[in-house]
Protein backbone atom coordinates (compact mmCIF):
# COMPACT_ATOMS: atom_id res chain seq x y z
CA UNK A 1 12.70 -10.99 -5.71
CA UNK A 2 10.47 -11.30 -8.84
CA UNK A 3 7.74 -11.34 -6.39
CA UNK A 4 8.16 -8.00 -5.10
CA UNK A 5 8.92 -6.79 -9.05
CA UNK A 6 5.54 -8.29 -9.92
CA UNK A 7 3.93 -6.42 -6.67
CA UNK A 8 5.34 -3.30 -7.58
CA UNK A 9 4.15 -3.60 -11.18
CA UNK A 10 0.47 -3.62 -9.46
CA UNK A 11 0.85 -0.96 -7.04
CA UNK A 12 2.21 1.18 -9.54
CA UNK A 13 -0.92 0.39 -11.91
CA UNK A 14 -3.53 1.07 -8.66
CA UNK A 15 -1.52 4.57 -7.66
CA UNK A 16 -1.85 5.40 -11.54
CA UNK A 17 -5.28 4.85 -11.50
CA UNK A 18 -6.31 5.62 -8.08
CA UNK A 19 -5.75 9.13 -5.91
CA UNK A 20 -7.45 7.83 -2.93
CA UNK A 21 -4.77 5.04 -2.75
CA UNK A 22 -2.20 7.26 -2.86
CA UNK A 23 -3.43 8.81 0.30
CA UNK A 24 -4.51 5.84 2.18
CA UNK A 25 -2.82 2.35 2.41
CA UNK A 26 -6.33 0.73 3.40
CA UNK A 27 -7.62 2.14 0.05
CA UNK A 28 -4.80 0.85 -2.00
CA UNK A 29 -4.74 -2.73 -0.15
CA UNK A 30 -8.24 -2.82 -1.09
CA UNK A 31 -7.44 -1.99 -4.39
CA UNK A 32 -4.90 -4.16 -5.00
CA UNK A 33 -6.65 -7.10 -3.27
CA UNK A 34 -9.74 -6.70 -5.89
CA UNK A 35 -7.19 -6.44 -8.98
CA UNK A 36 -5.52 -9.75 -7.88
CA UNK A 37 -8.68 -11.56 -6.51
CA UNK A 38 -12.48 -11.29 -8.09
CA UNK A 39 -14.49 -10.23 -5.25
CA UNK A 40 -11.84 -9.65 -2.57
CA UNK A 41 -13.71 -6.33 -1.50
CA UNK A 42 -16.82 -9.03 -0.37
CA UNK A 43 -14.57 -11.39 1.65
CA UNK A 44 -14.50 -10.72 5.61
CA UNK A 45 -11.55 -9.01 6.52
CA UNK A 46 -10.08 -11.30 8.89
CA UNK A 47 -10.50 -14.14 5.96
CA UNK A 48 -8.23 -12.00 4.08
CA UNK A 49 -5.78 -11.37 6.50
CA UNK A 50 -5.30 -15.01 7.90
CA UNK A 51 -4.97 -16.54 4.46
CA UNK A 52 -3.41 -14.01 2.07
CA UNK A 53 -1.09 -16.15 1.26
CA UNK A 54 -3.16 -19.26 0.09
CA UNK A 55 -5.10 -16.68 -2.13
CA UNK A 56 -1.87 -15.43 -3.21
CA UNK A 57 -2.60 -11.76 -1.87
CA UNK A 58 0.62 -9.58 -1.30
CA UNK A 59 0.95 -8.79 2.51
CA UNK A 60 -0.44 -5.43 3.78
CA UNK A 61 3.45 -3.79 5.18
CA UNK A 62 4.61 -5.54 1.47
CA UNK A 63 2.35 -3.07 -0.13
CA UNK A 64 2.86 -0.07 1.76
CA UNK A 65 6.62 -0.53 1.82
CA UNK A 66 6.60 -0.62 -1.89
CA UNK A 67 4.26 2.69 -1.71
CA UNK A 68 6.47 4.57 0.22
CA UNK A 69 9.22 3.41 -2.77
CA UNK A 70 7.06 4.22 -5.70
CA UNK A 71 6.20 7.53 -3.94
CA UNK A 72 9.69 8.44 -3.42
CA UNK A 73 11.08 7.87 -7.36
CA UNK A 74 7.78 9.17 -8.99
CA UNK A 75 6.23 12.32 -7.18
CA UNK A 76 3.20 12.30 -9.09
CA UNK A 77 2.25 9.12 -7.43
CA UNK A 78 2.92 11.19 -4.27
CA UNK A 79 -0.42 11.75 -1.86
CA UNK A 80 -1.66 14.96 -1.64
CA UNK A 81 -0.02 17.66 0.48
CA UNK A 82 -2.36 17.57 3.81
CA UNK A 83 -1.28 13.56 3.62
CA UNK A 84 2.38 14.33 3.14
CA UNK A 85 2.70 16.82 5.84
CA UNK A 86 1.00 14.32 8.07
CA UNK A 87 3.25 11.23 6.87
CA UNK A 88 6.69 13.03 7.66
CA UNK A 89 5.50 14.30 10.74
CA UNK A 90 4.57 10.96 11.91
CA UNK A 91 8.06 9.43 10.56
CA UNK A 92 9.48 12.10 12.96
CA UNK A 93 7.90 10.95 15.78
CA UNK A 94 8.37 7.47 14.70
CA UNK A 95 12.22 7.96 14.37
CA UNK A 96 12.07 10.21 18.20
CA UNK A 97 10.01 6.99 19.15
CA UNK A 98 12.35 3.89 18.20
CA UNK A 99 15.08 5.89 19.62
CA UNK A 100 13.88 5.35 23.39
């Protein structure tokens, strides 16, 4: 648990900083990867993604969950309007889809 309080600490302080991670979880992932890790923007992808862990990177749906929380309590951390109308849409169809 104080892992995900220390995660949402830094995903607050990106969003604050940063509009284009508000809009875009790639951005903020990014983002948040370079503010935990010098140079994490010049390591290969797949490096990052196979051994977040050992270099004590949050994982990507970790992030974005706590997003979708921060967004929800503090609107002005809330993407802009084109990328809110195109979030709840997509939940919609998400929701229609796990249904089935």
């Amino acid at each position: 648990m104080r892992n995900l309080k220390t995660i949402e600490k830094k995903v607050r302080a990106v969003l604050e900083k940063n509009e284009d991670a508000r809009n875009d979880d790639m951005v903020l992932y990014l983002a948040l990867c370079n503010a935990c890790l010098k140079d994490a923007g010049a390591m290969p992808l797949a490096e990052i993604m196979t051994q977040h862990k050992y270099l004590g990177l949050p994982s990507f749906e970790s992030v974005s969950r706590t997003r979708r929380k921060l967004q929800a309590q503090h609107p002005e951390l809330a993407g802009s309007r084109p990328v809110q109308k195109m979030r709840a849409t997509g939940e919609k169809a998400y929701r229609r889809y796990a249904k089935e």
